[in-house]
Protein backbone atom coordinates (compact mmCIF):
# COMPACT_ATOMS: atom_id res chain seq x y z
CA UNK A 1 10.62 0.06 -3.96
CA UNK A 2 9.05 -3.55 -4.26
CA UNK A 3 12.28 -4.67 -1.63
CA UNK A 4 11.24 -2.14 1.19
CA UNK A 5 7.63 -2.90 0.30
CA UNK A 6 8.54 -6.37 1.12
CA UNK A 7 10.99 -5.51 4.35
CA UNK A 8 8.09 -3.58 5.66
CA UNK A 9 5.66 -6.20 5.40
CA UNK A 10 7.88 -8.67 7.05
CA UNK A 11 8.48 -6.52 10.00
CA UNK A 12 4.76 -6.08 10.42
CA UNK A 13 4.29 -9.57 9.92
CA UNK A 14 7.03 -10.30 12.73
CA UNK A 15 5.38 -7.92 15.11
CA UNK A 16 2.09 -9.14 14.20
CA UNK A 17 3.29 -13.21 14.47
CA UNK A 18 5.20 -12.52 18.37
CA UNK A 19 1.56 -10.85 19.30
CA UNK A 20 -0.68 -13.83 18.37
CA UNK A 21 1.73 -16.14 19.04
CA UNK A 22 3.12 -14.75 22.66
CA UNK A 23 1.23 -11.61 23.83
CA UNK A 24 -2.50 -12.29 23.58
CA UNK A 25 -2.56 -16.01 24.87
CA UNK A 26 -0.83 -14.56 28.02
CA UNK A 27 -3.37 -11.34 27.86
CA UNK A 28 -6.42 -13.95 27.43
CA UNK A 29 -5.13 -16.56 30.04
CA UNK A 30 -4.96 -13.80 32.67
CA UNK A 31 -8.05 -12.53 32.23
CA UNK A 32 -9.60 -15.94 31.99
CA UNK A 33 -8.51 -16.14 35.88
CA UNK A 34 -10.75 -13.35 36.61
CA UNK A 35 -13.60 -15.67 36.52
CA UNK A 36 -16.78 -15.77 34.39
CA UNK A 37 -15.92 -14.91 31.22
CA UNK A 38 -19.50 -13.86 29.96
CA UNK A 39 -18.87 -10.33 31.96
CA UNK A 40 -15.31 -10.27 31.43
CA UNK A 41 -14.08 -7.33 29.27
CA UNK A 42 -10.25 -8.08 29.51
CA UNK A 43 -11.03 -11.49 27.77
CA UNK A 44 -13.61 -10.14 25.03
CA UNK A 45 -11.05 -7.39 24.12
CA UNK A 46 -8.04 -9.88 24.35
CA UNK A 47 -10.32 -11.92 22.02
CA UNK A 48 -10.94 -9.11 19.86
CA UNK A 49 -7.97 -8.69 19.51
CA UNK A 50 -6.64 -11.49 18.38
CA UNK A 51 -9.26 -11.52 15.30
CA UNK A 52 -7.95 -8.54 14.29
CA UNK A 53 -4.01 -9.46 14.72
CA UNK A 54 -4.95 -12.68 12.54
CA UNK A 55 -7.36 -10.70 9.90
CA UNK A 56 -4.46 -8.55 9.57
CA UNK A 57 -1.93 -11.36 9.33
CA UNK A 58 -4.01 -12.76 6.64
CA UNK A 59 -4.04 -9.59 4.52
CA UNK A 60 -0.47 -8.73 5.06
CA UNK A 61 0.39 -12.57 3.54
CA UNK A 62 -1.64 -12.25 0.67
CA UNK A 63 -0.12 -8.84 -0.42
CA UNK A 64 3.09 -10.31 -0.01
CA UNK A 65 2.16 -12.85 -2.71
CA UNK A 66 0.79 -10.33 -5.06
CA UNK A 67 4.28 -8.54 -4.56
CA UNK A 68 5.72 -11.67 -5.16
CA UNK A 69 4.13 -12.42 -8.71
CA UNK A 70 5.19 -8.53 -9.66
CA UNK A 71 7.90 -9.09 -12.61
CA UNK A 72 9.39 -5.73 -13.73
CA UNK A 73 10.73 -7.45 -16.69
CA UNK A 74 6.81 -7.53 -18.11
CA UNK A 75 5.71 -4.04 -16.90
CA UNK A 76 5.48 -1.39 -18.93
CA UNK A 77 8.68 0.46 -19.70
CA UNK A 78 6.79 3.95 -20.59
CA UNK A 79 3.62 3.90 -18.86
CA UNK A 80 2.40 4.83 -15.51
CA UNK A 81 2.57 1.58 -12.99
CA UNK A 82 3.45 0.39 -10.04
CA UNK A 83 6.34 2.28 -9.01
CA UNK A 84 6.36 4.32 -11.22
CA UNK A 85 7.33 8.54 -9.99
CA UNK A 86 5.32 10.67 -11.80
CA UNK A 87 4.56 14.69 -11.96
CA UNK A 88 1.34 15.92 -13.15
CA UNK A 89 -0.56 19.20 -13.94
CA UNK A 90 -4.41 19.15 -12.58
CA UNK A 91 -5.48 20.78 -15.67
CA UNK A 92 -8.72 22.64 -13.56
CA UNK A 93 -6.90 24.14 -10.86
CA UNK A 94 -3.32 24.38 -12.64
CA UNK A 95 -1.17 22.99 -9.96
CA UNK A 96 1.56 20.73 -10.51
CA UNK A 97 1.47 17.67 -8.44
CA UNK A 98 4.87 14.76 -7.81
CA UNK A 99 4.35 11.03 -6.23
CA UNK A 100 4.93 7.28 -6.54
CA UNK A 101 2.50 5.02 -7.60
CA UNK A 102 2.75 2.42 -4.78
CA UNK A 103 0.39 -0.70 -3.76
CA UNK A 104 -2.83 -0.48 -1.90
CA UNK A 105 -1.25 -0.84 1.68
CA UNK A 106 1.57 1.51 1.59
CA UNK A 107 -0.33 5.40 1.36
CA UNK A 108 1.86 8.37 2.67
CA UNK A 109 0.36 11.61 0.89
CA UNK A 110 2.97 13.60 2.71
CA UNK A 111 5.76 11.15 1.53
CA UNK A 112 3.90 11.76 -2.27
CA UNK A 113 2.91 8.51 -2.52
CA UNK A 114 -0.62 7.32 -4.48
CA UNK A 115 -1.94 3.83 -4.37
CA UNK A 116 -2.87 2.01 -7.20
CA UNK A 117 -6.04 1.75 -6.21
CA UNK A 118 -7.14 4.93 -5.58
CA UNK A 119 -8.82 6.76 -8.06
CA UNK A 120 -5.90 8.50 -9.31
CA UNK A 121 -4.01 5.44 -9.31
CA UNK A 122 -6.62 3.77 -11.29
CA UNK A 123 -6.73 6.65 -13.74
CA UNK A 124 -3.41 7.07 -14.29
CA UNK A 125 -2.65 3.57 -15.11
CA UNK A 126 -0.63 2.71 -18.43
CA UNK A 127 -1.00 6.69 -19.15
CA UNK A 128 1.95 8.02 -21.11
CA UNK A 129 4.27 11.16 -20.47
CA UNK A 130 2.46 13.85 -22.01
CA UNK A 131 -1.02 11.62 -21.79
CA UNK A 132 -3.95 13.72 -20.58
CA UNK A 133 -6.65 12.08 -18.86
CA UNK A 134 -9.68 12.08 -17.10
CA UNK A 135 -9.92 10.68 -13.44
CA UNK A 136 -13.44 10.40 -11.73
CA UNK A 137 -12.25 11.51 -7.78
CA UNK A 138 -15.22 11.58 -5.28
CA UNK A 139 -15.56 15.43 -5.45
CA UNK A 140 -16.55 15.27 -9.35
CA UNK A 141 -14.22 14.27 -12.57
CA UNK A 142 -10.90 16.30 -12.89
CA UNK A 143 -8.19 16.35 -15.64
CA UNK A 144 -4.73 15.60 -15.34
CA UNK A 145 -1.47 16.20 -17.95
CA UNK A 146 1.34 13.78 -17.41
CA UNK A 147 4.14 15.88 -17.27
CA UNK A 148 6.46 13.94 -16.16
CA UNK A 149 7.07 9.74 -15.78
CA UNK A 150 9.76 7.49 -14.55
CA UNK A 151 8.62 3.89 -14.45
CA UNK A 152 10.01 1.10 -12.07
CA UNK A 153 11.77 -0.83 -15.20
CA UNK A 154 13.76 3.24 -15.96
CA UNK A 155 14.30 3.28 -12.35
CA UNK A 156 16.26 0.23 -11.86
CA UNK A 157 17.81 0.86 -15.14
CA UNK A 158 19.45 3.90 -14.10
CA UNK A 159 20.08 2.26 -10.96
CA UNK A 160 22.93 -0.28 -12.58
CA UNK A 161 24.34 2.30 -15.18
CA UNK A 162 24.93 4.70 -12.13
């Protein structure tokens, strides 16, 4: 999980890097031929641009350092953590519910995959299999029964026995 985290960052990053780099002085040279740049809208969006390739640039390089400083050998080996696959039971509505806890950046509900920081994330954090607890979500507090956890450390366990 943490490695494709990683891969996908760096091919963001790369497509990111050739933009700033190659695409948008190009894009902002052009339209500085056009003349006065004041009334210029290729330029102001090639400039706007460009603050939000390198904003994003910036964020994408600082999550790779967080990833970076994750050890596995330190987290938890039976709570709920990054990584970790877990199935629970909304205790108000009775449905059963399975997803990865995954970092901030990488949401795919459809994929089943919950952020850390969300507030189910957040709630569920260092819960145990067979934990209940109580997450605040922004349409009131629900209740939630771990039924089920695999953390990253079990994961890659099972990964070199099998």
């Amino acid at each position: 999980m943490k490695a494709r985290l990683i891969k996908r960052f760096e091919d963001e990053i790369a497509v990111l890097d050739r933009e700033l780099t190659h695409e948008l002085p190009k894009e902002i040279q052009r339209a500085r031929e056009h003349g006065d740049l004041r009334e210029n809208s290729e330029y102001k969006a090639a400039k706007e641009r460009q603050g939000v390739v390198q904003a994003r640039l910036n964020h994408l390089t600082k999550r790779m350092a967080e990833l970076g400083k994750i050890d596995v050998k330190q987290m938890p080996y039976d709570r709920v953590g990054f990584g970790s696959r877990v199935k629970i039971r909304d205790l108000d509505l009775g449905e059963d519910f399975d997803f990865t806890i995954v970092a901030g950046d990488f949401i795919d509900l459809d994929a089943g995959h919950v952020s850390l920081a969300s507030p189910i994330g957040r709630g569920l954090l260092g819960a145990a299999a067979g934990q209940e607890v109580s997450v605040q979500l922004p349409v009131g507090p629900r209740r939630y029964k771990i039924l089920d956890l695999v953390t990253l450390p079990q994961q890659l366990e099972a990964g070199a026995e099998g």
